[in-house]
Protein backbone atom coordinates (compact mmCIF):
# COMPACT_ATOMS: atom_id res chain seq x y z
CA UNK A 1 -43.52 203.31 129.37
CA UNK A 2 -43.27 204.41 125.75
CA UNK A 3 -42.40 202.35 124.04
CA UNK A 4 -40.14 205.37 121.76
CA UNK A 5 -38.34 205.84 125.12
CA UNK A 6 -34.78 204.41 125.53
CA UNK A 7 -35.22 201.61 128.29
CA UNK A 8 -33.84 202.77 131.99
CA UNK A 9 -30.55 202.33 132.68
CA UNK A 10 -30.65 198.63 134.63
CA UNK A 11 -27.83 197.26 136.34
CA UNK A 12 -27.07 193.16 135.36
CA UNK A 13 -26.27 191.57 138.32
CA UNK A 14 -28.62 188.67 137.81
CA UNK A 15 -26.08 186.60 139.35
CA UNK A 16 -24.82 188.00 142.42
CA UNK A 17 -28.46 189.45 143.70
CA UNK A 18 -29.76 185.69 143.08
CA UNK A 19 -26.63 184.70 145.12
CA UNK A 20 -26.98 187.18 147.54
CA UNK A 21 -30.67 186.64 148.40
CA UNK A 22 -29.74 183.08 149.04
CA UNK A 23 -27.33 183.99 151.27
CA UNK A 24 -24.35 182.30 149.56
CA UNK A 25 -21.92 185.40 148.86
CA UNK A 26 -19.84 186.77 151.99
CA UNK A 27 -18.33 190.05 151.37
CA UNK A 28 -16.44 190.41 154.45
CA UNK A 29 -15.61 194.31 155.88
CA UNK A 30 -12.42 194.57 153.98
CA UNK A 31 -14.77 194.17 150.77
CA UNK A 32 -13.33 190.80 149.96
CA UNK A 33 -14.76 187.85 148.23
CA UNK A 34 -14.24 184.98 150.49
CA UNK A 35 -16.54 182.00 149.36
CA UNK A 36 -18.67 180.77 146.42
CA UNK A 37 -22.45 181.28 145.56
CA UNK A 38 -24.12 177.88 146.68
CA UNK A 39 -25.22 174.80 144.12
CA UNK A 40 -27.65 176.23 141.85
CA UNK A 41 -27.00 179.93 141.88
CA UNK A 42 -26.01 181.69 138.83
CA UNK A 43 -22.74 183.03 138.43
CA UNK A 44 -21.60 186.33 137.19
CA UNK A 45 -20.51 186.32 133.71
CA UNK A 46 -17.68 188.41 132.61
CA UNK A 47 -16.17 189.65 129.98
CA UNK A 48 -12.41 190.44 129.65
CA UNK A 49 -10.90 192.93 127.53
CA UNK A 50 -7.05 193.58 127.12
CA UNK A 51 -4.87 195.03 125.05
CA UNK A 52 -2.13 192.10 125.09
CA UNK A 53 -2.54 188.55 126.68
CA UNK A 54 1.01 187.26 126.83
CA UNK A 55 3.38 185.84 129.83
CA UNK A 56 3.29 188.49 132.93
CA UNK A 57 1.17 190.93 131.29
CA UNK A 58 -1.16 192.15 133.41
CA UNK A 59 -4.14 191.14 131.39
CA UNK A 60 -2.70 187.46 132.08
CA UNK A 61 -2.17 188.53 135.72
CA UNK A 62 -5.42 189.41 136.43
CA UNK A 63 -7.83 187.55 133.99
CA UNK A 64 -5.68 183.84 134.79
CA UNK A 65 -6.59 184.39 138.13
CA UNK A 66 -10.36 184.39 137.35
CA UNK A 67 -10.37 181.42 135.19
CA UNK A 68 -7.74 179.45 136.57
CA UNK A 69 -7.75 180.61 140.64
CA UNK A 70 -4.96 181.73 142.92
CA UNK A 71 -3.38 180.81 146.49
CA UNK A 72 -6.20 182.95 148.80
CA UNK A 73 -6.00 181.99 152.55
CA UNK A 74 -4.40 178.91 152.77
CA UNK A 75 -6.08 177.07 149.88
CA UNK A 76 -6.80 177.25 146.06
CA UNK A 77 -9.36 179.89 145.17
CA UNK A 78 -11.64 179.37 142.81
CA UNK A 79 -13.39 182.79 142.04
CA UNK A 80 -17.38 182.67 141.88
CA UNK A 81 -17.56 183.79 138.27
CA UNK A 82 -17.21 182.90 134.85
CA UNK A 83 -14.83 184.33 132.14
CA UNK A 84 -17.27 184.28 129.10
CA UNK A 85 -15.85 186.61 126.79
CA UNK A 86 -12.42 187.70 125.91
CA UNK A 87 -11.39 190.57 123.41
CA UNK A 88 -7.50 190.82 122.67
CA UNK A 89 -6.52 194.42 121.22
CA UNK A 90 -2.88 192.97 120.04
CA UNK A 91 -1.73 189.38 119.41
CA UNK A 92 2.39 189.35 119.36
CA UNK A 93 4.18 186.04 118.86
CA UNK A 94 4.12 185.10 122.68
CA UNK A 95 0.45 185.64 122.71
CA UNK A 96 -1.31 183.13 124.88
CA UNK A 97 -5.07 183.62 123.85
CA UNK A 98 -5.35 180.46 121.52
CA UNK A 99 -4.26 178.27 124.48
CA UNK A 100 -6.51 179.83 126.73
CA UNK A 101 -9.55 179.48 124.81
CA UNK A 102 -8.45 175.33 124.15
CA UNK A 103 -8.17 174.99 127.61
CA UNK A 104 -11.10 177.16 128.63
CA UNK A 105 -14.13 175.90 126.52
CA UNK A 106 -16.76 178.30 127.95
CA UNK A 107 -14.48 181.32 126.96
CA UNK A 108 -14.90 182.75 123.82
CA UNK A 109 -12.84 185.32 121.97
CA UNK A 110 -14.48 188.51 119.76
CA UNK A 111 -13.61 190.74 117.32
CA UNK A 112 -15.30 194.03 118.77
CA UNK A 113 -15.67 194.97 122.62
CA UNK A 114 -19.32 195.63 121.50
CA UNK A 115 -19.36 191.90 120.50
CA UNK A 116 -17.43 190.64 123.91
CA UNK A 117 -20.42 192.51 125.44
CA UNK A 118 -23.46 191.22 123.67
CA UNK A 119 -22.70 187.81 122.91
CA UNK A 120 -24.13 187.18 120.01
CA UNK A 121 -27.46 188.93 120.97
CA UNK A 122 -28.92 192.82 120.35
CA UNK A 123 -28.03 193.49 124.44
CA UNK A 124 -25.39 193.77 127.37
CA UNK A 125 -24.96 189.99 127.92
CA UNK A 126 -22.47 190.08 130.64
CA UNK A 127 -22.76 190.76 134.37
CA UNK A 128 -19.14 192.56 134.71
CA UNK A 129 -16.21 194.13 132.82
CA UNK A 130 -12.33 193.88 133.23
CA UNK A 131 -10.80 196.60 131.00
CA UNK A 132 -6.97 195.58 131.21
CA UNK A 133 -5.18 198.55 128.99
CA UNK A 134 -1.55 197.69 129.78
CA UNK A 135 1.18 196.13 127.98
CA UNK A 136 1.35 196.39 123.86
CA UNK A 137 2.38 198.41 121.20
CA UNK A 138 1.14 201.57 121.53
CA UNK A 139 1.81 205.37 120.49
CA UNK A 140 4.54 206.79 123.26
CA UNK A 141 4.72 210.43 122.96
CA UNK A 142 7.34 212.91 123.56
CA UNK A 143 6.71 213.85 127.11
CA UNK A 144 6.83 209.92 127.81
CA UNK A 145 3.39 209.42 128.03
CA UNK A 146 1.98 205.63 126.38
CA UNK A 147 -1.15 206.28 125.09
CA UNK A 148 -2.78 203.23 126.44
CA UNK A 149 -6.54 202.74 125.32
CA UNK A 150 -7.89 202.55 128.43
CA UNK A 151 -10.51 205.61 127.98
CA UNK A 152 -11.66 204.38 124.34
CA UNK A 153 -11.98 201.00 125.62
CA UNK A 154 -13.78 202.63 128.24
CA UNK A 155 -16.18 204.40 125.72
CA UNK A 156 -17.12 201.49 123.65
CA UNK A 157 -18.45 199.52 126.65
CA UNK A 158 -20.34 202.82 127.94
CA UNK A 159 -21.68 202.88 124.34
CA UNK A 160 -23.12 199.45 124.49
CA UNK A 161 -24.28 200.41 128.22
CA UNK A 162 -26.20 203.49 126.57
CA UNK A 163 -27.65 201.15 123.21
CA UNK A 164 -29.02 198.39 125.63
CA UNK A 165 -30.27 200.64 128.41
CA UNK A 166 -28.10 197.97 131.11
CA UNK A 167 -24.78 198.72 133.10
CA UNK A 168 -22.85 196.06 134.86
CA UNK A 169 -19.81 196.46 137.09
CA UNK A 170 -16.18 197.93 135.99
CA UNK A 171 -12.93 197.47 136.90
CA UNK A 172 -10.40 199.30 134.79
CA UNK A 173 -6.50 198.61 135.84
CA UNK A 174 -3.49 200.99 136.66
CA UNK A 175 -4.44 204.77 136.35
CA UNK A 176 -7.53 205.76 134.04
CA UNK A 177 -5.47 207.58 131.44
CA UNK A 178 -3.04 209.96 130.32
CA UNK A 179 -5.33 212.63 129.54
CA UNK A 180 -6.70 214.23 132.22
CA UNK A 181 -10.17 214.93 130.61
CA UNK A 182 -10.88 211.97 129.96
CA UNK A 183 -10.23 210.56 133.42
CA UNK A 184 -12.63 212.83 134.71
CA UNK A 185 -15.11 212.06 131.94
CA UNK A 186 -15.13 208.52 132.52
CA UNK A 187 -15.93 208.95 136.61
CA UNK A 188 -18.50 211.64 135.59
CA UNK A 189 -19.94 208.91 133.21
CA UNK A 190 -19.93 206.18 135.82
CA UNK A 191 -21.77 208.55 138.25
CA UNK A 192 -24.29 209.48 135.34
CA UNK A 193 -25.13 205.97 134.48
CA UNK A 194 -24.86 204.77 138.06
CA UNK A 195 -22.67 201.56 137.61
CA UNK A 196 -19.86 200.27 140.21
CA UNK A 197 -16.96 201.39 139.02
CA UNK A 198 -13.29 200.23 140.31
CA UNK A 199 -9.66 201.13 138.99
CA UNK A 200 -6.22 201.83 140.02
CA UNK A 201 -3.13 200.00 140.87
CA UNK A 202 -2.17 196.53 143.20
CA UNK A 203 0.02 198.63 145.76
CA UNK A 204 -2.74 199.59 148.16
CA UNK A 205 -3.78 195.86 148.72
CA UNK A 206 -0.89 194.20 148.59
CA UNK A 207 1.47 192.84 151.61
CA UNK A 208 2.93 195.60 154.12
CA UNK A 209 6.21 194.72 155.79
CA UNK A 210 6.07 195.95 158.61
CA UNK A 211 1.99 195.43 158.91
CA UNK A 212 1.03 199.14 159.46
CA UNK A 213 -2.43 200.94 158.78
CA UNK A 214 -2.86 204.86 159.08
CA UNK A 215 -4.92 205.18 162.18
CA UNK A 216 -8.78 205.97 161.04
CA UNK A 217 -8.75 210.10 161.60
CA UNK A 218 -5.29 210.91 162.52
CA UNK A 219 -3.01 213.63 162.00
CA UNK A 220 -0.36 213.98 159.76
CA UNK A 221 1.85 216.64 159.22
CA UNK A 222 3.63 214.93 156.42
CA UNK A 223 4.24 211.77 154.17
CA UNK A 224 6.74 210.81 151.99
CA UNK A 225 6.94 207.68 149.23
CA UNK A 226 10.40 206.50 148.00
CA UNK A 227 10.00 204.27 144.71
CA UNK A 228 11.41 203.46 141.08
CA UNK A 229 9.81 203.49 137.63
CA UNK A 230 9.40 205.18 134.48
CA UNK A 231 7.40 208.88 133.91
CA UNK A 232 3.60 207.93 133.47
CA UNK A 233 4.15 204.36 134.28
CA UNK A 234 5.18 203.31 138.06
CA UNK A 235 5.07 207.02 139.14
CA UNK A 236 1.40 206.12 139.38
CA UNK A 237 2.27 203.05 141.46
CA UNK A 238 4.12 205.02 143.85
CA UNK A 239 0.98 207.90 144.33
CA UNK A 240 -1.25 205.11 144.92
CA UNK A 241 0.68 204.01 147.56
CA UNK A 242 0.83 207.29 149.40
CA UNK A 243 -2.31 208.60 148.68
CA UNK A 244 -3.83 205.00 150.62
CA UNK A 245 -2.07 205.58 153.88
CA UNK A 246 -3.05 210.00 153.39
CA UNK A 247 -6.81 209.14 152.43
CA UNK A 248 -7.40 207.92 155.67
CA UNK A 249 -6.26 210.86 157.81
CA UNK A 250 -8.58 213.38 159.90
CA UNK A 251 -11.37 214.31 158.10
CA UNK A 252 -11.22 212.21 154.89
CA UNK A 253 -9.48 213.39 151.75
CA UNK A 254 -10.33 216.91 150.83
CA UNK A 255 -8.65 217.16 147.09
CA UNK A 256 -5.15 218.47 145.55
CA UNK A 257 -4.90 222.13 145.34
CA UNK A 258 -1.39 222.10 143.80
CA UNK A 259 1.06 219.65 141.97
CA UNK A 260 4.74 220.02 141.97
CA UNK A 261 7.44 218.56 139.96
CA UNK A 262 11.11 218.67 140.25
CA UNK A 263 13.83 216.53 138.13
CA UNK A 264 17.70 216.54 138.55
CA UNK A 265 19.58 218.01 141.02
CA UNK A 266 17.20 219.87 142.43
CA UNK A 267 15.59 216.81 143.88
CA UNK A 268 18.96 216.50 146.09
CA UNK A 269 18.47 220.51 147.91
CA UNK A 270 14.98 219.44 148.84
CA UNK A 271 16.98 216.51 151.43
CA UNK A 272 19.28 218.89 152.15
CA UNK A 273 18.52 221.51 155.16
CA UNK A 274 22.54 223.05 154.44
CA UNK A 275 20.93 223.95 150.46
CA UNK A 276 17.69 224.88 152.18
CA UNK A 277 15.93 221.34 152.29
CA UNK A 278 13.31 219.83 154.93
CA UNK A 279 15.19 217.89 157.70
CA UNK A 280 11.85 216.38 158.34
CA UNK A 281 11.39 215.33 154.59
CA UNK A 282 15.23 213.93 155.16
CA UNK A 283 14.21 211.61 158.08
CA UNK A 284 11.17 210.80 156.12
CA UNK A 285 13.29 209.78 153.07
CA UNK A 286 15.80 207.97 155.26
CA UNK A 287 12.77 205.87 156.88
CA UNK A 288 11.63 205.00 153.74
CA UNK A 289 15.15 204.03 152.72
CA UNK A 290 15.42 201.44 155.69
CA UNK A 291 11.85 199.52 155.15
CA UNK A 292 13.80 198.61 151.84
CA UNK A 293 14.46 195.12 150.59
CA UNK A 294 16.27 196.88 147.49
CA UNK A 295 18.30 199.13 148.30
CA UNK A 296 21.41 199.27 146.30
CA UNK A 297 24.96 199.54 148.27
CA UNK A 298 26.74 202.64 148.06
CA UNK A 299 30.21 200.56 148.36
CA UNK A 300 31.71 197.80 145.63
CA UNK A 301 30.75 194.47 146.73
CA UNK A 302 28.58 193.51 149.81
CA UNK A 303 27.67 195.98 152.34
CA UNK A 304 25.51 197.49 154.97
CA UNK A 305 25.88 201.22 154.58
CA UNK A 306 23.49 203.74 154.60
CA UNK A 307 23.45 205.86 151.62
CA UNK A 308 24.67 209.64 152.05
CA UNK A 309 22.81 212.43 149.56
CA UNK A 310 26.69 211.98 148.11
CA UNK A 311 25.86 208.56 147.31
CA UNK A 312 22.35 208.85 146.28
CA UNK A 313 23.54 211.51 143.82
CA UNK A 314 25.89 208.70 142.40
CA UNK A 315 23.53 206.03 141.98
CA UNK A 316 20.45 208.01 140.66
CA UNK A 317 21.26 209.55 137.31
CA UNK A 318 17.55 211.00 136.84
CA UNK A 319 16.03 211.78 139.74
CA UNK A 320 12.47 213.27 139.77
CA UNK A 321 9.78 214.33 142.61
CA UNK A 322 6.32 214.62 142.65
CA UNK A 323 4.93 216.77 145.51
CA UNK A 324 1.22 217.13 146.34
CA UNK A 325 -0.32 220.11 148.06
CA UNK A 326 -3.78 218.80 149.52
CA UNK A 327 -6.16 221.13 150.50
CA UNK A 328 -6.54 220.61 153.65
CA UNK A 329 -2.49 221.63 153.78
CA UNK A 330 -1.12 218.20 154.24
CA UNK A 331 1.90 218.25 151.86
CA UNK A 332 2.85 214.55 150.30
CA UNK A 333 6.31 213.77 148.50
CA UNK A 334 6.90 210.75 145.62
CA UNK A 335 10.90 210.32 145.36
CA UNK A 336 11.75 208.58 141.95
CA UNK A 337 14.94 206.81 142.85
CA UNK A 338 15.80 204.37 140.01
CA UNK A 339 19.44 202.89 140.90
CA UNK A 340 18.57 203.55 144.88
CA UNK A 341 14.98 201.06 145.21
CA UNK A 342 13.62 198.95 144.02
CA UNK A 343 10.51 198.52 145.81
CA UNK A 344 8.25 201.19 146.69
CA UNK A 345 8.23 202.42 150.74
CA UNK A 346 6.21 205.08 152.76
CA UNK A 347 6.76 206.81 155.60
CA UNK A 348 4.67 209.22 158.01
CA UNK A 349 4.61 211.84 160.51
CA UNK A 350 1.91 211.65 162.77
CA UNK A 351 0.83 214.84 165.07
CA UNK A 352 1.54 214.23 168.55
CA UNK A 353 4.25 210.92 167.52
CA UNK A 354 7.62 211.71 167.99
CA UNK A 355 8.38 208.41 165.51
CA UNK A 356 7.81 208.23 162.59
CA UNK A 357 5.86 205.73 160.88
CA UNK A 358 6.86 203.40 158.04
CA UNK A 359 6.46 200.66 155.70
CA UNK A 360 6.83 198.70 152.67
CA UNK A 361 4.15 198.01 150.11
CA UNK A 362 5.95 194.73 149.21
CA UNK A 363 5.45 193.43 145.34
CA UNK A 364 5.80 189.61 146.41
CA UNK A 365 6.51 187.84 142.61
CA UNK A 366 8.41 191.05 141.24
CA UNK A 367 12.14 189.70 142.04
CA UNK A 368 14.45 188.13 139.49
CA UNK A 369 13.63 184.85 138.97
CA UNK A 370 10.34 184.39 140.71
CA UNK A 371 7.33 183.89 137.93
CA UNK A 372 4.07 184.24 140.15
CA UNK A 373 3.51 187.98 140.72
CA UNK A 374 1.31 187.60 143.60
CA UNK A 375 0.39 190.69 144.59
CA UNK A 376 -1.84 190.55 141.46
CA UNK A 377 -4.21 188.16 144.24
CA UNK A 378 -5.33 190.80 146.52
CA UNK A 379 -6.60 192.73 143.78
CA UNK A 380 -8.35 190.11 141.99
CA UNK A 381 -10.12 189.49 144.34
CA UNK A 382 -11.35 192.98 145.28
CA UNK A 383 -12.67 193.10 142.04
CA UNK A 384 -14.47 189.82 142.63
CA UNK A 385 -15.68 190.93 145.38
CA UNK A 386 -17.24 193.67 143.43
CA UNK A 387 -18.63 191.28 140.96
CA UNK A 388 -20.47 189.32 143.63
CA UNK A 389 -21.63 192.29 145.49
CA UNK A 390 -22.52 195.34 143.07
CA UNK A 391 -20.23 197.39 144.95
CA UNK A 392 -16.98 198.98 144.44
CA UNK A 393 -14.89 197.73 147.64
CA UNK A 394 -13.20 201.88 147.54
CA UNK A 395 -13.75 204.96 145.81
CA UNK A 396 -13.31 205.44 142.45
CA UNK A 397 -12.58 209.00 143.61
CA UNK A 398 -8.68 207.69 145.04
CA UNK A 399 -7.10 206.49 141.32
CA UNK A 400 -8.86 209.76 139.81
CA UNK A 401 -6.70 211.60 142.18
CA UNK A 402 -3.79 210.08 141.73
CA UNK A 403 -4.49 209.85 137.94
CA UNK A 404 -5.11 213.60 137.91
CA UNK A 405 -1.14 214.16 140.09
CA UNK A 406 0.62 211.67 137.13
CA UNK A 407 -0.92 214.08 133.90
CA UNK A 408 0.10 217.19 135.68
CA UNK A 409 3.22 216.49 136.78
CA UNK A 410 4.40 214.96 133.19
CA UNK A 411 3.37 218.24 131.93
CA UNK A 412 5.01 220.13 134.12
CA UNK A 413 8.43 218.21 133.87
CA UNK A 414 8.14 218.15 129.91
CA UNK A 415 7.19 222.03 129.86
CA UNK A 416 10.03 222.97 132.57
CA UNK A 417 7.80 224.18 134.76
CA UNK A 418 7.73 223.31 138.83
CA UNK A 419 4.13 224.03 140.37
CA UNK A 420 0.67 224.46 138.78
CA UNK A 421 -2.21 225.25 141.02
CA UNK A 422 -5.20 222.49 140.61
CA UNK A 423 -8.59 224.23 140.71
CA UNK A 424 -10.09 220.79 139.05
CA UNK A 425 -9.04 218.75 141.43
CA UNK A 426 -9.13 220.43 144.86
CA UNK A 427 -13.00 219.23 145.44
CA UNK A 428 -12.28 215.85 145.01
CA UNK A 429 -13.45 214.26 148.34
CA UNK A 430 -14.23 210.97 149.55
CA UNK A 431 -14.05 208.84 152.77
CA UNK A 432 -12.90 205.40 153.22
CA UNK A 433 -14.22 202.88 155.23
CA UNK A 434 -12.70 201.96 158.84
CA UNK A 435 -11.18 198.92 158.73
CA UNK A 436 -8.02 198.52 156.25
CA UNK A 437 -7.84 196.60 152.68
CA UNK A 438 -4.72 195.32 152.33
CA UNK A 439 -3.18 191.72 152.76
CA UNK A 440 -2.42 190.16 155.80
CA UNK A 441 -0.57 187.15 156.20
């Protein structure tokens, strides 16, 4: 090779191909990481970056559970890596970094992402990269959008990726950002420099109550999400959770063609068939409704009844609808219902099933007064998993979409406009595997 000639893009696993030709890591079908490399293996070295590191953040959600373990089957899991590297963007008073790095003497904090990276040497010194942009101080705009630095974050480790001539594994959290260039960008650049790549939100592998999967290929004439949240913040919880139960329907997902957004009272006619509303979309809703463990009483005091669109209309003050028109001419509905849920529910109607299908993607640890947000387990260690294995457990492809739905439909709400066709998007394909991801008790 000349020696003028930038080196070849080389992906670090060092650890998890030693530990994999030694037969010590077991990724099972669900793309899991269920036990440790043997005695002697190395482990994969990680490095953490976050933009905050303070008491339910999720950088201390996820990156705790690395260091410190989680409940995983029945016992205390202790995850088959090593946090070596930590870069905090913001340190507020309840900051916990200093603590962590007494108590974690092999973890050591740096003041560039470059530096978290390299380690003190000229190249990538790490065999895998948490990019945790959530939480902190940051530049909201005025169509609601927090300008999280997930895609410059992003960037800088790409740059040292390009300077060394090594990749290593990625997981960046929650949606890949609000501009919907530079989501695209950062997939393109994954697929460019061909490193595993992982994002998106804990909903698709967390608990369902009742356990239900989307049958591998089937039918469905329609699906409909019922959750809570802010614009450009659990909106993107609530897509992820519908687009995991659509992705796996007959013939794989085929893209978004068009994105809808309503807000206000016109969210109400859509339930309505008297105002020209869906009485399929109402039974959807209503399913949704009653796989709720939060759903707020439409009388004073304690009480069973079941909301009327009266009622609803009462309790929501700002309702808002996202609704996604796939390609293939499956048509998917997110219901923001702050005041009605607080949990996030879908529902589905299957061809040939007179019933329709339902369940809750239940955030175990999200209550009042419970501290342990569990559901942060599942996805931990999915990205483990990915760590050990040099594989990305699911597409990349699903949180683009679903990234893609959020930026367009805060646009549309903040420009008044309802539907914008989705020409970038509507090629956006990928295939899941078989057999389901999500926790099972």
């Amino acid at each position: 090779m000349d020696p003028t000639e930038s080196p070849p893009h080389e992906f670090t696993r060092r650890a998890a191909m030693g530990a994999m030709a030694a037969g010590a890591v077991l990724a099972t079908s669900r793309g899991r990481a269920e036990e440790p490399p043997a005695a002697g293996c190395p482990r994969p070295r990680i490095a953490a970056i976050v933009t905050c590191y303070w008491k339910t953040s999720h950088g201390q959600g996820i990156v705790d559970r690395f260091m410190d373990g989680y409940g995983w089957g029945g016992r205390h899991h202790r995850p088959a890596l090593d946090v070596v590297s930590l870069y905090v963007d913001q340190r507020p008073k309840n900051d916990l970094t200093d603590e962590r790095l007494a108590r974690h003497p092999g973890l050591k904090l740096y003041p560039t992402i470059a530096d978290a990276l390299k380690r003190g040497t000229d190249t990538l010194d790490v065999d895998g990269v948490v990019l945790i942009g959530e939480h902190g101080d940051y530049l909201r705009d005025d169509r609601g959008r927090t300008h999280y630095p997930r895609y410059e974050f992003f960037k800088q480790v790409v740059d040292v990726f390009r300077e060394t001539g090594k990749t290593a594994p990625v997981f960046n959290d929650k949606h890949l950002s609000w501009n919907w260039d530079w989501c695209r960008e950062m997939v393109a650049t994954a697929r460019e420099l061909d490193f595993p790549f992982l994002a998106g939100s804990s909903l698709p592998l967390t608990w369902r109550i009742p356990d239900y999967e989307t049958p591998d290929g089937a039918g469905i004439e329609e699906a409909v999400c019922v959750g809570y949240g802010g614009v450009d913040s659990y909106d993107f919880h609530g897509l992820e959770s519908l687009q995991c139960l659509v992705e796996r329907r007959r013939g794989g997902e085929t893209g978004v063609k068009a994105v809808e957004a309503i807000r206000g009272e016109e969210v109400w006619k859509t339930l309505d068939p008297a105002a020209g509303g869906s009485s399929r979309t109402k039974a959807l809703f209503d399913s949704c409704l009653c796989r709720s463990f939060r759903l707020a009483s439409p009388r004073e005091g304690y009480g069973n009844a079941f909301p009327t669109l009266a009622d609803a209309a009462r309790l929501v003050p700002d309702p808002y609808l996202y609704r996604i028109h796939y390609s293939d001419g499956l048509v998917g509905s997110l219901y923001m219902m702050n005041g009605l849920v607080a949990d996030f529910t879908v529902a589905l109607k299957l061809e040939g099933e007179p019933a329709i299908k339902s369940t809750q993607l239940y955030l175990c640890g999200i209550s009042p007064n419970q501290t342990l947000p569990n559901f942060f387990s599942p996805l931990a260690n999915h990205i483990e998993a990915m760590f050990l294995t040099g594989a990305a457990p699911y597409p990349v492809e699903r949180t683009l979409l679903t990234s893609g739905v959020v930026c367009k439909a805060v646009d549309l709400m903040a420009e008044k406009r309802r539907m914008v066709e989705t020409p970038d998007m509507a090629t956006i394909a990928y295939r899941v595997s078989g057999e389901s991801q999500y926790m099972r008790s």
